[in-house]
Protein backbone atom coordinates (compact mmCIF):
# COMPACT_ATOMS: atom_id res chain seq x y z
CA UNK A 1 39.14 149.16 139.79
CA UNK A 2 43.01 148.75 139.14
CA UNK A 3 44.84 145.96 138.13
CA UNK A 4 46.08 145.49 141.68
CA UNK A 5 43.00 144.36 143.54
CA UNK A 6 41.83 142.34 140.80
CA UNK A 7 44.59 140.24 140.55
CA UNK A 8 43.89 139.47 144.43
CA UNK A 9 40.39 138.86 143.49
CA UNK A 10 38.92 142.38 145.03
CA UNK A 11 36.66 143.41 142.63
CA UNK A 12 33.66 145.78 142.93
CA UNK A 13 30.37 146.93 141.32
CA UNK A 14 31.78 149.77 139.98
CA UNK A 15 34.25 146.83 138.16
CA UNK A 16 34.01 146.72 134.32
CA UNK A 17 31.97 143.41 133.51
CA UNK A 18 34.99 142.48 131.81
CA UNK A 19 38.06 143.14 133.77
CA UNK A 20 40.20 140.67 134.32
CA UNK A 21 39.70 139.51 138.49
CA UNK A 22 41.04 136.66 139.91
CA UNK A 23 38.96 133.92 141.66
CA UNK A 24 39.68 134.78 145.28
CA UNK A 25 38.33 131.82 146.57
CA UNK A 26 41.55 129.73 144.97
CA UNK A 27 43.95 129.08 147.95
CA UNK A 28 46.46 127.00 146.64
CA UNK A 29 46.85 127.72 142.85
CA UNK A 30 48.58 125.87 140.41
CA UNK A 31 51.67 126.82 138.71
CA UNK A 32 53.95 126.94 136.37
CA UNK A 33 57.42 128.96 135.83
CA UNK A 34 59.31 129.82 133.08
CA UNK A 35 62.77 130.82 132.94
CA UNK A 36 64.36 133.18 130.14
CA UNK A 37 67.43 133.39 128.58
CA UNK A 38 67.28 137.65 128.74
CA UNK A 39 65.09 140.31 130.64
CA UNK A 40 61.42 140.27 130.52
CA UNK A 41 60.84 142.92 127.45
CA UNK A 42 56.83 141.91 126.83
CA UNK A 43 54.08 144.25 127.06
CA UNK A 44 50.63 143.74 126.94
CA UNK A 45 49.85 144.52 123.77
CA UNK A 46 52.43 141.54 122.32
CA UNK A 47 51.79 139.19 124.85
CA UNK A 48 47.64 139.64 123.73
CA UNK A 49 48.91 138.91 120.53
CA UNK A 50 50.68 135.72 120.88
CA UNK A 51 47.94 134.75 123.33
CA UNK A 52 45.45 135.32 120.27
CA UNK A 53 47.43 133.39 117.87
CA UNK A 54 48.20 130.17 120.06
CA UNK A 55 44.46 128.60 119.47
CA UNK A 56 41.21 129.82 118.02
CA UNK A 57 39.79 128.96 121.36
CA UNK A 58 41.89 132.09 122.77
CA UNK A 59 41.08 134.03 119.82
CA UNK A 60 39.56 137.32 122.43
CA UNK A 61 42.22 135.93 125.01
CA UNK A 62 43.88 139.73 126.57
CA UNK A 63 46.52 140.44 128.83
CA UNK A 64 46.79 143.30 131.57
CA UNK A 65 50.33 144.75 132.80
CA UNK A 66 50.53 146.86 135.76
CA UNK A 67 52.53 149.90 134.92
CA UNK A 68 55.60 151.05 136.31
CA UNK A 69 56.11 148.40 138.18
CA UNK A 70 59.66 146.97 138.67
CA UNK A 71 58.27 143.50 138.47
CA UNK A 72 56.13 141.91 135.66
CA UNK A 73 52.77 142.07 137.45
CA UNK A 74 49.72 141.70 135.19
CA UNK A 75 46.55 139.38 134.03
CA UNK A 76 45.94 137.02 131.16
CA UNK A 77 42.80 135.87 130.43
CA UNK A 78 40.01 133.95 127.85
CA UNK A 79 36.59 132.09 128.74
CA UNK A 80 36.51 130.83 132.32
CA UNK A 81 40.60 131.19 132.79
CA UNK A 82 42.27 133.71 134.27
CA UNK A 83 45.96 133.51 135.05
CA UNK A 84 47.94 135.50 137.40
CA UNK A 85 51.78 136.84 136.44
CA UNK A 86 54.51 137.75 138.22
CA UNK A 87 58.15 138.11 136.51
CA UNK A 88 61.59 139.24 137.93
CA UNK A 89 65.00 139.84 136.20
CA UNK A 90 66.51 137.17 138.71
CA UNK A 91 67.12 133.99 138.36
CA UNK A 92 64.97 131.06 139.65
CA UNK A 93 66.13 130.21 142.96
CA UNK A 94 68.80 127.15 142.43
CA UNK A 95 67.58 124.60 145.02
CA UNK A 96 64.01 124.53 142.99
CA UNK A 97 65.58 124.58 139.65
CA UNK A 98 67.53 121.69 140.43
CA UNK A 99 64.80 120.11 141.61
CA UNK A 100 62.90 120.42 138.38
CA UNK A 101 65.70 120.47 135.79
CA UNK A 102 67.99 117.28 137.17
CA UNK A 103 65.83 114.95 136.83
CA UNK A 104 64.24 115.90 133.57
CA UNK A 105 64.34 113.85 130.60
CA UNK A 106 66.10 116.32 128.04
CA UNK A 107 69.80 117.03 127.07
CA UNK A 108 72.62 118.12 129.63
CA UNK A 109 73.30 120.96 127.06
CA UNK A 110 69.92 122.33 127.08
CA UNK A 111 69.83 121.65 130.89
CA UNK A 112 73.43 123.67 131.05
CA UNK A 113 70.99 126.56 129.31
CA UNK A 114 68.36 126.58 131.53
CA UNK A 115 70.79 126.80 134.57
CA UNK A 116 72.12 129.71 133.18
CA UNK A 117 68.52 131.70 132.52
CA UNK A 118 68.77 135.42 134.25
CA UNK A 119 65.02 135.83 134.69
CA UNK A 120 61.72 133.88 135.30
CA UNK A 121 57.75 134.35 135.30
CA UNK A 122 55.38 132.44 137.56
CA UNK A 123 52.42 131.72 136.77
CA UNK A 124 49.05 131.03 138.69
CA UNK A 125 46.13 129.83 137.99
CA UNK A 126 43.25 132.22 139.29
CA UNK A 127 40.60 131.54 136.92
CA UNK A 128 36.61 129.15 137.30
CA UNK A 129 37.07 126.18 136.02
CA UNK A 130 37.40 123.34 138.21
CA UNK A 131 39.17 120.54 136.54
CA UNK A 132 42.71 120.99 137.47
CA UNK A 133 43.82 119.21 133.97
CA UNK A 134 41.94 122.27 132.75
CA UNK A 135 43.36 124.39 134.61
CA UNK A 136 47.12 123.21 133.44
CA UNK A 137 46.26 123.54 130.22
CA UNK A 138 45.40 127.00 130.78
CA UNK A 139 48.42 127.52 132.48
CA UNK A 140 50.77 125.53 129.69
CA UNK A 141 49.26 127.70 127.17
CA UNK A 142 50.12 130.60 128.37
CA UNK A 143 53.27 129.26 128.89
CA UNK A 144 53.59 128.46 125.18
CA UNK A 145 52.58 132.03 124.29
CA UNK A 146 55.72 133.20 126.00
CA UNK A 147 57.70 130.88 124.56
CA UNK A 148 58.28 133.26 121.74
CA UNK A 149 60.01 136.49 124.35
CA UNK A 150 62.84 134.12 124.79
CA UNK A 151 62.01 131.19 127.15
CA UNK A 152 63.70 128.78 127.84
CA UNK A 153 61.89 126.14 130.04
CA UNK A 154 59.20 125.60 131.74
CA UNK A 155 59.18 124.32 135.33
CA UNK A 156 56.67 122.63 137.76
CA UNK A 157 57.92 122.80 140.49
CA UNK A 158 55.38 120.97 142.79
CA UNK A 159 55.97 118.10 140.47
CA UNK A 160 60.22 118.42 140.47
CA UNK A 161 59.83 118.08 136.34
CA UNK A 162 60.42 120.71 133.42
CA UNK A 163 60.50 120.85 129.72
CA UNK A 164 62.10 122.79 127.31
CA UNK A 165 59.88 126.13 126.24
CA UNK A 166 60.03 125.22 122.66
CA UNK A 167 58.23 122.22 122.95
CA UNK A 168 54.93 124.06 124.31
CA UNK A 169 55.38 126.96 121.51
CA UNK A 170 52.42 127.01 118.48
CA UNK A 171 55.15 126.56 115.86
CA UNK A 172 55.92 123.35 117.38
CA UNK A 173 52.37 122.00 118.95
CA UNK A 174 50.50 123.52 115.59
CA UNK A 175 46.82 124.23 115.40
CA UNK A 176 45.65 121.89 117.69
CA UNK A 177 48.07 123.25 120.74
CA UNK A 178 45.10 122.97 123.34
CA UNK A 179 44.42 120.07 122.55
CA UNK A 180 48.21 118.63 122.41
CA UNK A 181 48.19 120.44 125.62
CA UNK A 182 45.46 118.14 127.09
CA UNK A 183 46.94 115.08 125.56
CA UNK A 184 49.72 115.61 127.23
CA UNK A 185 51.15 112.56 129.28
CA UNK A 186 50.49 113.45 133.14
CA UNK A 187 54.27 112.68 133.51
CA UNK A 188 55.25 114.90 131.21
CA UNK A 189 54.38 118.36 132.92
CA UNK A 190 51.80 118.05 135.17
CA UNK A 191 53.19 115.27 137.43
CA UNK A 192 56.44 114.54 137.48
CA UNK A 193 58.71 111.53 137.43
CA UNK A 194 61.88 111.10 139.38
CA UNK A 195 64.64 108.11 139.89
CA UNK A 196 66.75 108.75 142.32
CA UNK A 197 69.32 106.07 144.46
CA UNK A 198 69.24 105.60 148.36
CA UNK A 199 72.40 105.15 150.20
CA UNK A 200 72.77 101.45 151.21
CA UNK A 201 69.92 100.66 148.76
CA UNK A 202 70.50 98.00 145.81
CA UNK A 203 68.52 99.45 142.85
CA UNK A 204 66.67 102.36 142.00
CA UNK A 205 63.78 104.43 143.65
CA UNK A 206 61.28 105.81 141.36
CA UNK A 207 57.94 107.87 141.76
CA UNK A 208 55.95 110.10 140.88
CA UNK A 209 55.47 113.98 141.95
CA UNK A 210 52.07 115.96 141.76
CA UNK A 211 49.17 113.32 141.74
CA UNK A 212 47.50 114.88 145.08
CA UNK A 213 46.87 118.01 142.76
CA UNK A 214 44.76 115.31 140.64
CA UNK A 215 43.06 114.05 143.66
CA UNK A 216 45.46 110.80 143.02
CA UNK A 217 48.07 109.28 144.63
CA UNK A 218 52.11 109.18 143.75
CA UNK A 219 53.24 105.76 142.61
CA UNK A 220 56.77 104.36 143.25
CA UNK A 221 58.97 101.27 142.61
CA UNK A 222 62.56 100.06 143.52
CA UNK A 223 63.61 99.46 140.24
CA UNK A 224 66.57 97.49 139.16
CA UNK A 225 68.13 100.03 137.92
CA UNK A 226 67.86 103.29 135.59
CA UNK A 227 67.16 101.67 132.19
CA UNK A 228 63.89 100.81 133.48
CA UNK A 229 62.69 104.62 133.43
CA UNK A 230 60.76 104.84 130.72
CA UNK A 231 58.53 101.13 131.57
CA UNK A 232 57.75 102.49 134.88
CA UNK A 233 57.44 106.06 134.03
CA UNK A 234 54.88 104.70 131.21
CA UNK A 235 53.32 101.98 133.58
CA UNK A 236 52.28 105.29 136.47
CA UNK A 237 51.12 107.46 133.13
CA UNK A 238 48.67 105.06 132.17
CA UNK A 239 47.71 103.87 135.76
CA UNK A 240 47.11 107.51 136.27
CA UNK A 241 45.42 108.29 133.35
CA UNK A 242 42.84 105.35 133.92
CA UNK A 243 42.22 106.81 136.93
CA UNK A 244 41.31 110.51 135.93
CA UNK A 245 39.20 109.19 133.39
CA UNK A 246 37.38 106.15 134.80
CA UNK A 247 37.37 108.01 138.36
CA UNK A 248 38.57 104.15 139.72
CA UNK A 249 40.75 104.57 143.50
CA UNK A 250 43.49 102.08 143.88
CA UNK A 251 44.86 101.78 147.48
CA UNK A 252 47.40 99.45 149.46
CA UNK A 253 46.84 95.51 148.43
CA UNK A 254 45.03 96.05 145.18
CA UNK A 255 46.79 94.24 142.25
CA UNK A 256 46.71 94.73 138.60
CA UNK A 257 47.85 93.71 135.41
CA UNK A 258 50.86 96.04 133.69
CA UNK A 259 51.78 93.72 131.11
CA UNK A 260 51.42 90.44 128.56
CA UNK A 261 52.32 88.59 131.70
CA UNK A 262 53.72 91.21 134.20
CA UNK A 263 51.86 92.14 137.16
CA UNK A 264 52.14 94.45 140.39
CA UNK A 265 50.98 94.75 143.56
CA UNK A 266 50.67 98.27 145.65
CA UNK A 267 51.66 99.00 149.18
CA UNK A 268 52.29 101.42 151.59
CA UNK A 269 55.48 102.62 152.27
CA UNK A 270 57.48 101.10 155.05
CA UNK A 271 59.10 103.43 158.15
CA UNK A 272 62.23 102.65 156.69
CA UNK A 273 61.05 104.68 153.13
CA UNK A 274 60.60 108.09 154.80
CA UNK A 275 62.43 109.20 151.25
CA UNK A 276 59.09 108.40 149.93
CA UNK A 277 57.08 110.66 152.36
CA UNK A 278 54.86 113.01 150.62
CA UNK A 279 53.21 115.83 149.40
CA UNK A 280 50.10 113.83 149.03
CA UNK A 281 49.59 110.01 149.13
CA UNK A 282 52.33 107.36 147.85
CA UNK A 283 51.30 103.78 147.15
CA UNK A 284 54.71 101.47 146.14
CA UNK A 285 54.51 99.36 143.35
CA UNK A 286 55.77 95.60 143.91
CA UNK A 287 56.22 93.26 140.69
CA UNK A 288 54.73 90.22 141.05
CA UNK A 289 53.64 86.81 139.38
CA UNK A 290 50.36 85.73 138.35
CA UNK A 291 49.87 83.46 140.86
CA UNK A 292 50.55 86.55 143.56
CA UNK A 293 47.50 88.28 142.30
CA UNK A 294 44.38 88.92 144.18
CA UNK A 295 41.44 86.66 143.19
């Protein structure tokens, strides 16, 4: 069967037992772009091999290119993951770059580079494992494997963050890449964090971006003002990553302890925060005293 109904999960018993197919019963996929400085010049055969060499986990890890094709179209894949790609010598469109690149935490002159990529990949996850963290990783290390044709970031776009290629390539994660990859704080990649002022608003609004994905909710604060980024940006990256691991739910009215003697209470959102209003759930973060917290 060719390339083109696998990668929309068709597959067949006349199907090699180890093509590459897609999981067709993936609606929404996850994803992750990256943007080049040049035109998309890999083939198969060199993407396989920096697949191969990014972890001995991927060490029978292939890709698949459709041929002829205008547009990068192919299949990466290893174990349980399978990854759908799409490239085109355009660049990302500029209202979702923005999105992802402004409020990143890396220079303006490697932001200034990004902007001015002239073509982009998207990936998608279409492979059986379950565990979406899994399933970024996947995703990330692919990423990483490209890093080495010329990219220059990669975006997430549902969770309005990016990062610069490099720091996802081997040479820079070393032999332990996957593993890096899973390390990874949520709000590095994988969720997003984003401060951003409101008109008429004393302060500054921060959240999160991508914790539905996770089966978790977004967490925000009116903070005082932008030099308290990285506290609250490290406060929702460990709140989060409690909650992955320990499977614990935190909703509206549940307090908690953030610091030596800081603590915070969550809410909903009022009407007058529609700024706040999805993808998934959002739970606002109020500081409070000791005394404030729940029994």
């Amino acid at each position: 069967m060719n390339i083109f109904s696998r990668y929309f999960g068709r597959a067949d018993e006349s199907a090699d037992a180890t093509a590459l197919t897609a999981n067709a019963a993936i609606e929404n996929p996850l994803s992750l772009q990256v943007l080049f400085r040049g035109p998309l010049t890999m083939q198969a055969a060199t993407l396989t091999t920096a697949l191969r060499a990014f972890h001995p986990a991927m060490s029978k890890a292939r890709a698949e290119m459709a041929p002829d094709m205008q547009e990068l179209f192919g299949l990466i894949g290893w174990g349980k993951h399978v990854v759908r790609l799409i490239g085109f010598d355009a660049p990302y469109p500029q209202d979702s770059l923005e999105a992802c690149v402004a409020p990143a935490a890396y220079p303006a002159q490697v932001k200034d580079e990004v902007r001015a990529h002239t073509s982009h990949i998207i990936l998608y996850y279409a492979g059986f494992d379950d565990n979406p963290l899994e399933q970024y990783v996947a995703l990330a290390a692919v990423a990483g494997a490209l890093a080495g044709f010329g990219a220059l970031a990669v975006l997430n776009e549902h969770a309005h963050t990016s990062l610069p290629a490099g720091i996802l390539a081997p040479d820079s994660l070393g032999s332990e890449s996957l593993e890096l990859l899973r390390s990874l704080p949520l709000n590095a990649l994988y969720c997003g964090f984003v401060k951003y002022e409101v008109q008429d608003v004393l302060g500054v609004w921060m959240r999160t971006y991508g914790g539905d994905l996770f089966g978790l909710p977004d967490f925000a604060v009116l903070a005082s003002g932008h030099e308290e980024g990285q506290r609250y940006a490290d406060i929702f990256n460990n709140i989060m990553g409690y909650m992955m691991e320990s499977g614990a739910e935190l909703a509206a009215g549940h307090t908690m302890q953030i610091g030596e003697s800081s603590y915070m209470k969550l809410r909903e959102p009022a009407e007058a925060e529609y700024f706040l209003d999805g993808p998934g759930k959002v739970l606002v973060a109020e500081v409070i005293t000791e005394a404030q917290i729940n029994p």
